[in-house]
C-alpha atoms as a PDB file:
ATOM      1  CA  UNK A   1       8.163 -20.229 -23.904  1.00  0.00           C
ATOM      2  CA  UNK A   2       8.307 -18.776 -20.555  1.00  0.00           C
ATOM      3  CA  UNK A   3      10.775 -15.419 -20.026  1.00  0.00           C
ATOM      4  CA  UNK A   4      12.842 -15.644 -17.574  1.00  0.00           C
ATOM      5  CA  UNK A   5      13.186 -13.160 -15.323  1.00  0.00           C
ATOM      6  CA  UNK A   6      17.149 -11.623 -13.302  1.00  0.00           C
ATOM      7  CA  UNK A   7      16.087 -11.585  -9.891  1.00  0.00           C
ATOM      8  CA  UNK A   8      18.953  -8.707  -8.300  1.00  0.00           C
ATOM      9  CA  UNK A   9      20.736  -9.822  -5.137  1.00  0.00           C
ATOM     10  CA  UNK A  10      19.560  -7.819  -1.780  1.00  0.00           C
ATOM     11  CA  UNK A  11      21.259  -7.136   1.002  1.00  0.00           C
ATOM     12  CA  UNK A  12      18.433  -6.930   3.072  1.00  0.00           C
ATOM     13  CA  UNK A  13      16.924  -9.615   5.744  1.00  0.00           C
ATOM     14  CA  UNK A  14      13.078  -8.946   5.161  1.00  0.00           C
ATOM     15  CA  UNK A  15      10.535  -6.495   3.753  1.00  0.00           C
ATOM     16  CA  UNK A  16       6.943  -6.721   4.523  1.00  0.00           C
ATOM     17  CA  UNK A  17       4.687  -4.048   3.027  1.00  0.00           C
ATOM     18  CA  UNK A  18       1.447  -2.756   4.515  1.00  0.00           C
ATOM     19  CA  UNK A  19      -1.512  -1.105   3.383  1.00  0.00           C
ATOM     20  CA  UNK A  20      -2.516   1.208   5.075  1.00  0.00           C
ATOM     21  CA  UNK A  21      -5.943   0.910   7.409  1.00  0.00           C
ATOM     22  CA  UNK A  22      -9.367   1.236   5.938  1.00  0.00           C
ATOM     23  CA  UNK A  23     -10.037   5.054   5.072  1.00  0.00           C
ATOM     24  CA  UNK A  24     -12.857   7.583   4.862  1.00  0.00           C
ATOM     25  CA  UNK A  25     -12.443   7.357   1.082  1.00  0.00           C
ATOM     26  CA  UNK A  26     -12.464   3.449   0.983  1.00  0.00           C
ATOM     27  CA  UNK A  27     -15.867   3.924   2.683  1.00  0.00           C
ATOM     28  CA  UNK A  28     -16.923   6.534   0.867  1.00  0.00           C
ATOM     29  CA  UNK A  29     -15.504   4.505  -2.447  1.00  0.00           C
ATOM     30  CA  UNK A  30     -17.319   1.596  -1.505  1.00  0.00           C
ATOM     31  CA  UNK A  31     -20.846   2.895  -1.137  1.00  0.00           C
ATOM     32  CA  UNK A  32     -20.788   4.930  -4.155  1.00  0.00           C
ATOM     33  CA  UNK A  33     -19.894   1.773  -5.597  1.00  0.00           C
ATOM     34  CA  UNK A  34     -22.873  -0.140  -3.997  1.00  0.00           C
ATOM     35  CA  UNK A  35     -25.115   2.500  -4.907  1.00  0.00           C
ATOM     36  CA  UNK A  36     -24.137   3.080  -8.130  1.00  0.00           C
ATOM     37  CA  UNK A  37     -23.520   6.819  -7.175  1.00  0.00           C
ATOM     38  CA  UNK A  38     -21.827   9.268  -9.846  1.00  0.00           C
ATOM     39  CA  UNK A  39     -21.213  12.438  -7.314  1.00  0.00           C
ATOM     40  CA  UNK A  40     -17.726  12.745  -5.650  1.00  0.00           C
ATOM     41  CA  UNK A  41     -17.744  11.287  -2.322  1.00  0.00           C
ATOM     42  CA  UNK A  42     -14.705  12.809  -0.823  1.00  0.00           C
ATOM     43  CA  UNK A  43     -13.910  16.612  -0.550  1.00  0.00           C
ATOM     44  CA  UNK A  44     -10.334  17.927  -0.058  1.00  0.00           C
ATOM     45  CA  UNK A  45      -6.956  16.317  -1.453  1.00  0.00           C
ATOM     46  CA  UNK A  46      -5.551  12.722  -1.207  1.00  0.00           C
ATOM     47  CA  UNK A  47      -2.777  12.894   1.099  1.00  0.00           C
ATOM     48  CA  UNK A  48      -4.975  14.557   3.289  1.00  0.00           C
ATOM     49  CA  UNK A  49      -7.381  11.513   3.467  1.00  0.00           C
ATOM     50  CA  UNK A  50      -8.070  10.359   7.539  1.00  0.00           C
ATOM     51  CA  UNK A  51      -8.589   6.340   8.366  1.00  0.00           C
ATOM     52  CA  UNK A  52     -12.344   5.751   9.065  1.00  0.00           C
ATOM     53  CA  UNK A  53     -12.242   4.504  12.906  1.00  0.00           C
ATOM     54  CA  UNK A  54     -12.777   0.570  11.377  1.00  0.00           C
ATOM     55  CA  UNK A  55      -9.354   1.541   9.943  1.00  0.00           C
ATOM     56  CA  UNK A  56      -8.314   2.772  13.647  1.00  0.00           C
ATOM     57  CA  UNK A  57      -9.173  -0.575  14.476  1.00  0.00           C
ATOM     58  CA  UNK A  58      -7.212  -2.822  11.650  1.00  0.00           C
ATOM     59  CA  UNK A  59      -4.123  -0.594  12.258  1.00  0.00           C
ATOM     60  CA  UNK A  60      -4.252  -1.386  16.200  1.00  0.00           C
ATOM     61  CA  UNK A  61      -4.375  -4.969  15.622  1.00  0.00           C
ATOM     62  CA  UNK A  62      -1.294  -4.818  13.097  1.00  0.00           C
ATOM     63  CA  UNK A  63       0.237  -3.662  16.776  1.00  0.00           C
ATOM     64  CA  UNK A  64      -0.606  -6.360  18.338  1.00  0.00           C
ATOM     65  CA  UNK A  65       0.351  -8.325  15.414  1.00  0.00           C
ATOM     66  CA  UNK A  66       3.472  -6.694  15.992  1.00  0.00           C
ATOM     67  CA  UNK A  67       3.797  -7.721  19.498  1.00  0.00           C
ATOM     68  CA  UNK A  68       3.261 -11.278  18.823  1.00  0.00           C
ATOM     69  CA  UNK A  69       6.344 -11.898  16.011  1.00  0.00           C
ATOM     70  CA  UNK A  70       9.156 -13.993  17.462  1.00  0.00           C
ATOM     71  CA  UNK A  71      12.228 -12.607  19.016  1.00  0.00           C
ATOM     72  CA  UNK A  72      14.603 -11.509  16.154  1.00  0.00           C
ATOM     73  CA  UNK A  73      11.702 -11.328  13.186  1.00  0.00           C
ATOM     74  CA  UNK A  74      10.635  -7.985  14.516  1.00  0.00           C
ATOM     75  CA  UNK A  75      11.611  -5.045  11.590  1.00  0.00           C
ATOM     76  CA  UNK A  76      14.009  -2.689  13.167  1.00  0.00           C
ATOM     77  CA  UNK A  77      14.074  -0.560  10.379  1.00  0.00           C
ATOM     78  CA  UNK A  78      10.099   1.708   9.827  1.00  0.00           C
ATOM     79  CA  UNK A  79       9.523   3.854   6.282  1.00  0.00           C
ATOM     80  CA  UNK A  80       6.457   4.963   5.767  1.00  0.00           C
ATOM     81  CA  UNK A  81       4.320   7.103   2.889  1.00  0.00           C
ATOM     82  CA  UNK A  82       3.708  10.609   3.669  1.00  0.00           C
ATOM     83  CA  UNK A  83       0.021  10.441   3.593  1.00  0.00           C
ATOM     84  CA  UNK A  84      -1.623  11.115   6.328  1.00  0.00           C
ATOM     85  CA  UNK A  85      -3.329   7.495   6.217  1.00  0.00           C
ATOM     86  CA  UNK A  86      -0.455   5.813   6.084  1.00  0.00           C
ATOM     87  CA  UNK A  87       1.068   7.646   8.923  1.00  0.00           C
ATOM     88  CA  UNK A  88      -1.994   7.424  11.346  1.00  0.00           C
ATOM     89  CA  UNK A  89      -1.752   3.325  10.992  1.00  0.00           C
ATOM     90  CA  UNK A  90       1.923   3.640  11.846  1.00  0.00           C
ATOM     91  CA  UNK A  91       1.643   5.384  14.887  1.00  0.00           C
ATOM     92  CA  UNK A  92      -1.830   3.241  16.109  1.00  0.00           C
ATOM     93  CA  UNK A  93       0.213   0.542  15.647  1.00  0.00           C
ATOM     94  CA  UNK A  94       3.375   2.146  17.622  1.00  0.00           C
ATOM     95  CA  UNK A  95       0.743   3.007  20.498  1.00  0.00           C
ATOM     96  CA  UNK A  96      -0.642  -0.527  20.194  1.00  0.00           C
ATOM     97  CA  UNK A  97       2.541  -2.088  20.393  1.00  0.00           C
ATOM     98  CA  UNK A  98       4.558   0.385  22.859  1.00  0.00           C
ATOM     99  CA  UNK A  99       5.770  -2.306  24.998  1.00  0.00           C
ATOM    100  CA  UNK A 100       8.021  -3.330  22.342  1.00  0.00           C
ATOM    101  CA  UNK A 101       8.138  -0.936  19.451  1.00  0.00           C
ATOM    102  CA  UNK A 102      11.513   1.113  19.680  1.00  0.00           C
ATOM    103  CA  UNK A 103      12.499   0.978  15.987  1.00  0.00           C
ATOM    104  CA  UNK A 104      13.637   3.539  13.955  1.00  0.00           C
ATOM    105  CA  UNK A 105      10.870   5.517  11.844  1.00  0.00           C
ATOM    106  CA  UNK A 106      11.842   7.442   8.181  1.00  0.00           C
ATOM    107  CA  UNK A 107       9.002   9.149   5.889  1.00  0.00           C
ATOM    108  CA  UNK A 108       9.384   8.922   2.261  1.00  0.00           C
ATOM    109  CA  UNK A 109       8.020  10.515  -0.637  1.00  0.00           C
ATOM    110  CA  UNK A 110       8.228   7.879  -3.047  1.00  0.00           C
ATOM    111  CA  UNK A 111       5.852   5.830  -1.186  1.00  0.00           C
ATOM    112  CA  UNK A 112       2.822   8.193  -1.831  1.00  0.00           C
ATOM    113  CA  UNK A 113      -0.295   6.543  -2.888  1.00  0.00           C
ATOM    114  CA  UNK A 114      -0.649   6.861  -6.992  1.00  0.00           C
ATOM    115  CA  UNK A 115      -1.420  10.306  -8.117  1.00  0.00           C
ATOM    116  CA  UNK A 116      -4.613  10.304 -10.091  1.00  0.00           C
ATOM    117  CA  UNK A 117      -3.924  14.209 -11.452  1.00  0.00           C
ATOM    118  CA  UNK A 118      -7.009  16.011 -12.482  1.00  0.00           C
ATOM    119  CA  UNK A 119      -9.392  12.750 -11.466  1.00  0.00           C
ATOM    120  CA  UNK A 120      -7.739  12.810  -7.929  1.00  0.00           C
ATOM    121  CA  UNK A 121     -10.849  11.271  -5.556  1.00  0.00           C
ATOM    122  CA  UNK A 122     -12.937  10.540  -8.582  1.00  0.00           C
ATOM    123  CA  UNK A 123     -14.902   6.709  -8.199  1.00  0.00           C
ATOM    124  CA  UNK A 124     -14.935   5.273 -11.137  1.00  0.00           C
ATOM    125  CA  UNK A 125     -18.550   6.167 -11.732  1.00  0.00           C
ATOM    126  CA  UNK A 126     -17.837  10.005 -11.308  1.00  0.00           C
ATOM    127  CA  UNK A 127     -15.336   9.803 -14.473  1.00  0.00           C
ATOM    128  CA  UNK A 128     -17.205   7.702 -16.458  1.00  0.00           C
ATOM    129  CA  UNK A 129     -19.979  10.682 -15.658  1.00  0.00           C
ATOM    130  CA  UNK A 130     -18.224  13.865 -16.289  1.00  0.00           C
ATOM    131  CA  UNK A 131     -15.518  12.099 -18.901  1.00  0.00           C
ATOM    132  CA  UNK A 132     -16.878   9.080 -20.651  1.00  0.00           C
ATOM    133  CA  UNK A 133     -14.037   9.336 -23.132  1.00  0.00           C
ATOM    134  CA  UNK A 134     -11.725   8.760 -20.311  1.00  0.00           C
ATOM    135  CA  UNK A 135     -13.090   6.156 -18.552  1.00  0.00           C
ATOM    136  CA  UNK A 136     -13.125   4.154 -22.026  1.00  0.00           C
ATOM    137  CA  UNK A 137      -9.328   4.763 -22.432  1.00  0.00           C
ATOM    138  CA  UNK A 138      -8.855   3.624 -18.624  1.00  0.00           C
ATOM    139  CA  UNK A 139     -10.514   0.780 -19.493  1.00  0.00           C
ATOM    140  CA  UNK A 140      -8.622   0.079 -23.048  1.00  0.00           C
ATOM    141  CA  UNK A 141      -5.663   0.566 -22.007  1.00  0.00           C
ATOM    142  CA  UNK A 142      -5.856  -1.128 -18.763  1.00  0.00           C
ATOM    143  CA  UNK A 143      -5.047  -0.149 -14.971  1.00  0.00           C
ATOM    144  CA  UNK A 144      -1.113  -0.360 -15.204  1.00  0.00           C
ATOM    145  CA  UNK A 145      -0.692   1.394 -18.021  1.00  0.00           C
ATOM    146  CA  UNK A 146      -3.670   3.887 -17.889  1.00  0.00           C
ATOM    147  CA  UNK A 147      -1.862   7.459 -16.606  1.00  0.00           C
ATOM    148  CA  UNK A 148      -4.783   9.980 -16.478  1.00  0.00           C
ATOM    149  CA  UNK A 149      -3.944  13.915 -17.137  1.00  0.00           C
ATOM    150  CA  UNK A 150      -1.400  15.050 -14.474  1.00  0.00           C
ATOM    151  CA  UNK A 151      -0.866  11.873 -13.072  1.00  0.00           C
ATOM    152  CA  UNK A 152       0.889   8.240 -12.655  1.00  0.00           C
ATOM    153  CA  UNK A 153       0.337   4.926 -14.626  1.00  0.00           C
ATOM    154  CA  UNK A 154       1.421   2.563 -12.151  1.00  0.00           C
ATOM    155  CA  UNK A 155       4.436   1.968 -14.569  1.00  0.00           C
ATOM    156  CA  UNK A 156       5.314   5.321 -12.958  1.00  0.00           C
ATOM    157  CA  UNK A 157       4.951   3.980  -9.582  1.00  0.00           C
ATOM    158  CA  UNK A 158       7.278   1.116 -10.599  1.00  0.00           C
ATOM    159  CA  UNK A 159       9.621   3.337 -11.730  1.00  0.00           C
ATOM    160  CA  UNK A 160       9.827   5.383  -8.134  1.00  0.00           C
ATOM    161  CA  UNK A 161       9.096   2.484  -6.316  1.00  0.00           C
ATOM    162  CA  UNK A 162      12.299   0.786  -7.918  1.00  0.00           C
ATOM    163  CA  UNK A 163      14.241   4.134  -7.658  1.00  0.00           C
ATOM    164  CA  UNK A 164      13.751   3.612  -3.333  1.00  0.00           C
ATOM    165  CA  UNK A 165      14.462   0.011  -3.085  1.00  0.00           C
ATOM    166  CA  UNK A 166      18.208   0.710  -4.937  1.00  0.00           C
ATOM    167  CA  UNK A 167      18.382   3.657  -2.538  1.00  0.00           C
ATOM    168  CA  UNK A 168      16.836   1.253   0.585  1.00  0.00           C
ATOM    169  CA  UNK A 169      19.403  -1.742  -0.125  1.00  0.00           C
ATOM    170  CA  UNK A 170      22.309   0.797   0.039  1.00  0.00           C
ATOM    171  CA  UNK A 171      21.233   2.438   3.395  1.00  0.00           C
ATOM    172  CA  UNK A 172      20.089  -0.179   5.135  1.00  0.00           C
ATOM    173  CA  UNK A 173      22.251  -3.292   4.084  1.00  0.00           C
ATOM    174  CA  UNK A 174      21.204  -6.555   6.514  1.00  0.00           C
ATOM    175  CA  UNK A 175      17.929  -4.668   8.115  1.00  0.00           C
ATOM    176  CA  UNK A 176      14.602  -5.959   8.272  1.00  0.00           C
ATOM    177  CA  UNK A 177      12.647  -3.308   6.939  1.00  0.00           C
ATOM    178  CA  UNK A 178       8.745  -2.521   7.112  1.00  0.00           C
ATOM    179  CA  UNK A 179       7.218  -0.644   4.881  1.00  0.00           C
ATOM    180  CA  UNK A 180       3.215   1.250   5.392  1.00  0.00           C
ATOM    181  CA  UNK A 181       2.111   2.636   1.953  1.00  0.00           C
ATOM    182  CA  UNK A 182      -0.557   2.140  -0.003  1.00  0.00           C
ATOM    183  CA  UNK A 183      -2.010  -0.577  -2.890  1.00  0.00           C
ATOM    184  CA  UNK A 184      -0.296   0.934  -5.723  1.00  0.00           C
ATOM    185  CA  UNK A 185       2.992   0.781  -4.034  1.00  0.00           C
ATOM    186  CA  UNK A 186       2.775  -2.745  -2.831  1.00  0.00           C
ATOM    187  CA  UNK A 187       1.756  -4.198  -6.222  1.00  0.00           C
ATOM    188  CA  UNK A 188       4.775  -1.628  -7.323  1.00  0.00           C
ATOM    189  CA  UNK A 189       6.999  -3.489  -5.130  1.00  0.00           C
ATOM    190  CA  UNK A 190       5.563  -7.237  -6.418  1.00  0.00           C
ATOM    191  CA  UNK A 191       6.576  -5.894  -9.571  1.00  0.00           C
ATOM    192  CA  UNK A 192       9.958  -4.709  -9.066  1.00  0.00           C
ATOM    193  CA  UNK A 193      11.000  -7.510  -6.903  1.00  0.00           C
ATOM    194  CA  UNK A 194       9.945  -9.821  -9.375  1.00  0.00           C
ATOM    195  CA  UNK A 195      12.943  -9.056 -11.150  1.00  0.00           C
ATOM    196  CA  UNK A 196      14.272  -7.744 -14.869  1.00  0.00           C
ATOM    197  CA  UNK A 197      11.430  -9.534 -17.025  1.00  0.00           C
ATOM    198  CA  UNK A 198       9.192  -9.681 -14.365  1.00  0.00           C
ATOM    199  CA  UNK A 199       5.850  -9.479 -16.403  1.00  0.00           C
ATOM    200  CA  UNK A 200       3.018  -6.570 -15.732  1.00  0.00           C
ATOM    201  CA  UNK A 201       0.096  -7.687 -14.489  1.00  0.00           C
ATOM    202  CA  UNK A 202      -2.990  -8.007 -16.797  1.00  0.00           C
ATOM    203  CA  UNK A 203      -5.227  -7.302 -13.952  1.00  0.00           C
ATOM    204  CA  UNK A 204      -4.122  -5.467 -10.765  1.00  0.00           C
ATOM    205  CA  UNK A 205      -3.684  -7.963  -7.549  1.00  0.00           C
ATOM    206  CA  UNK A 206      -5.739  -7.302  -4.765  1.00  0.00           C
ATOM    207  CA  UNK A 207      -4.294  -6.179  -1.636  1.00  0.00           C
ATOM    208  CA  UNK A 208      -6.705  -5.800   0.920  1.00  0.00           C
ATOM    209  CA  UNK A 209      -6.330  -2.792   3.732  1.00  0.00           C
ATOM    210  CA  UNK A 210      -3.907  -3.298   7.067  1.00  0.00           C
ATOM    211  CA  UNK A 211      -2.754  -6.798   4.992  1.00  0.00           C
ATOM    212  CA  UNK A 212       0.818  -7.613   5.411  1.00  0.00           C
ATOM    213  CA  UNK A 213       3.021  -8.766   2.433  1.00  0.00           C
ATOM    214  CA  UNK A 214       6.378 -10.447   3.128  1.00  0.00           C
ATOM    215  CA  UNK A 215       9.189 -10.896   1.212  1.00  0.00           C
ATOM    216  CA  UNK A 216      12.348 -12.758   2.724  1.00  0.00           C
ATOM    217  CA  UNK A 217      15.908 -13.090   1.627  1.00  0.00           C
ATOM    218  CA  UNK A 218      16.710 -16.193   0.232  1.00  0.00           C
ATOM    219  CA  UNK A 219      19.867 -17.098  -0.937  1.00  0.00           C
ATOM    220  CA  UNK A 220      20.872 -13.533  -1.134  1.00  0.00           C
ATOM    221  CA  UNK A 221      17.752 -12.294  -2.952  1.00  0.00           C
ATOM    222  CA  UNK A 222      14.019 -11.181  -1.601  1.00  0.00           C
ATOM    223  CA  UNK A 223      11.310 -13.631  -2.467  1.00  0.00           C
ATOM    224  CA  UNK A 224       7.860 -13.218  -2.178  1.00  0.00           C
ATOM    225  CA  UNK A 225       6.898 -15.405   1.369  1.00  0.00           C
ATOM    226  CA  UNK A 226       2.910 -14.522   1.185  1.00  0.00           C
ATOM    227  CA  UNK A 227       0.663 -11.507   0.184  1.00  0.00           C
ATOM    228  CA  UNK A 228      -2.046  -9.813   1.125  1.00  0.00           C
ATOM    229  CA  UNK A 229      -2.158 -11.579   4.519  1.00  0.00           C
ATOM    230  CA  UNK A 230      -4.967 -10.421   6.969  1.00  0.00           C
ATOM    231  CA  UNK A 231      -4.871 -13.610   9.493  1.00  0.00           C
ATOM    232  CA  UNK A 232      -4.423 -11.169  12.054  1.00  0.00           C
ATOM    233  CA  UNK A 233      -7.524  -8.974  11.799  1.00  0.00           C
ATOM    234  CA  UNK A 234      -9.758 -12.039  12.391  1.00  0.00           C
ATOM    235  CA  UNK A 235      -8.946 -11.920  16.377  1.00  0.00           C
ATOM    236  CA  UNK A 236     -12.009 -11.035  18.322  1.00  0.00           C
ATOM    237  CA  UNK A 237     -11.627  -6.890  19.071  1.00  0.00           C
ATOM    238  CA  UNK A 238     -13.762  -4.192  20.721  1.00  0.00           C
ATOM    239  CA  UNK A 239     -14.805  -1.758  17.509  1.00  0.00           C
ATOM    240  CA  UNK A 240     -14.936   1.495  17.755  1.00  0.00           C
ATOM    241  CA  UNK A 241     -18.566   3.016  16.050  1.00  0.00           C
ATOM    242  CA  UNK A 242     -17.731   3.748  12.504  1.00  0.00           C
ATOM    243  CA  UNK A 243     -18.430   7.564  11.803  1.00  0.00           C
ATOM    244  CA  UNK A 244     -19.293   8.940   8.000  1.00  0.00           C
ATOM    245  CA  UNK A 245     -16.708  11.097   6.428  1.00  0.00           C
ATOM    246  CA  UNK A 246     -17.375  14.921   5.984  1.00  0.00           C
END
């Protein structure tokens, strides 16, 4: 028998949710991967992470995506993650889209990326390396419920994620709102807009970087319009040469 699941009204028009650009540490994440590498690949903290200039790229073409919405489907309403990834692919896509971007920008903590505690920046190689007994209860317990020392399960980043949107409907009743975060908090907000009884994913949805998720108000409550779109990055574009990360 299939739950079902109390969708909450929303005042609001639209979200759409977008990961940020591609980063140094998706890059750096990515080769160790290929490589099978067990070293950390990325010095310093999280928030701190810069986009890779590819990411430069995917967050000026989410401006022109911008640019091209119809009259009256634009967000006026801009909240973004403190990170400084997140933030960089906002204002590329500001500067990209300057000719029509005049919308009012907020920061918010609760949409920092998933804290990862004491294996902040670690691939999943490098823990099962230095702490094979905790990469065996990552992988037992499974991704959304797997909180490593000092950090977040993403039943954490529910929990905040749900704690803004209560907060977001209240302060910004009838607004079109977009949102430029991370993975953890869109797949957050999949969750938490799916309603009371929404069920947690077994495996974690993908959702690539600059996508756009939308969710639109029908009948008084947001539903989930598409996900993890990235139509918009296939336009032909001039690249900027892709530079390592130090």
């Amino acid at each position: 028998m299939t739950s079902p699941r109390l969708v909450p009204p929303s005042s609001l028009s639209a979200v759409r949710a977008i990961r940020h650009g591609r980063s140094t540490a998706n890059l750096a994440f990515a080769e160790a991967e290929r490589t099978g590498a067990t070293g950390l690949p990325v010095s310093g903290v999280d928030r701190d992470v810069p986009l890779s200039r590819s990411g430069i790229d995917q967050a000026r073409a989410l401006g022109r995506w911008w640019s091209h919405l119809p009259p009256g489907h634009q967000p006026d309403l801009v909240v973004c993650s403190p990170y400084e990834r997140a933030m960089r692919t906002w204002r590329e896509m500001a500067r990209t889209a300057a000719d029509v971007v005049d919308v009012e920008t907020v920061v918010d903590e609760r949409l920092r990326d998933r804290e990862m505690g004491v294996y902040e920046l670690y691939t999943p190689a490098a823990l099962r390396a230095r702490s094979p007994e905790e990469a065996d209860r990552r992988e037992r317990v499974g991704e959304w419920h797997y909180r490593p020392p000092g950090g977040e399960a993403m039943t954490d980043v529910a929990v905040r994620v749900g704690q803004f949107l209560t907060d977001l409907d209240r302060a910004a009743q009838g607004r079109s709102v977009l949102i430029v975060a991370h993975d953890a908090i869109v797949i957050a907000l999949r969750h938490v807009l799916g309603g009371i009884g929404a069920v947690a994913p077994g495996r974690l949805p993908p959702v690539p970087n600059a996508s756009v998720s939308t969710w639109e108000n029908r009948g008084g409550r947001l539903a989930l319009t598409s996900w993890g779109d990235t139509r918009h990055l296939t336009r032909p574009t001039t690249p900027t040469k892709e530079t390592p990360h130090r």
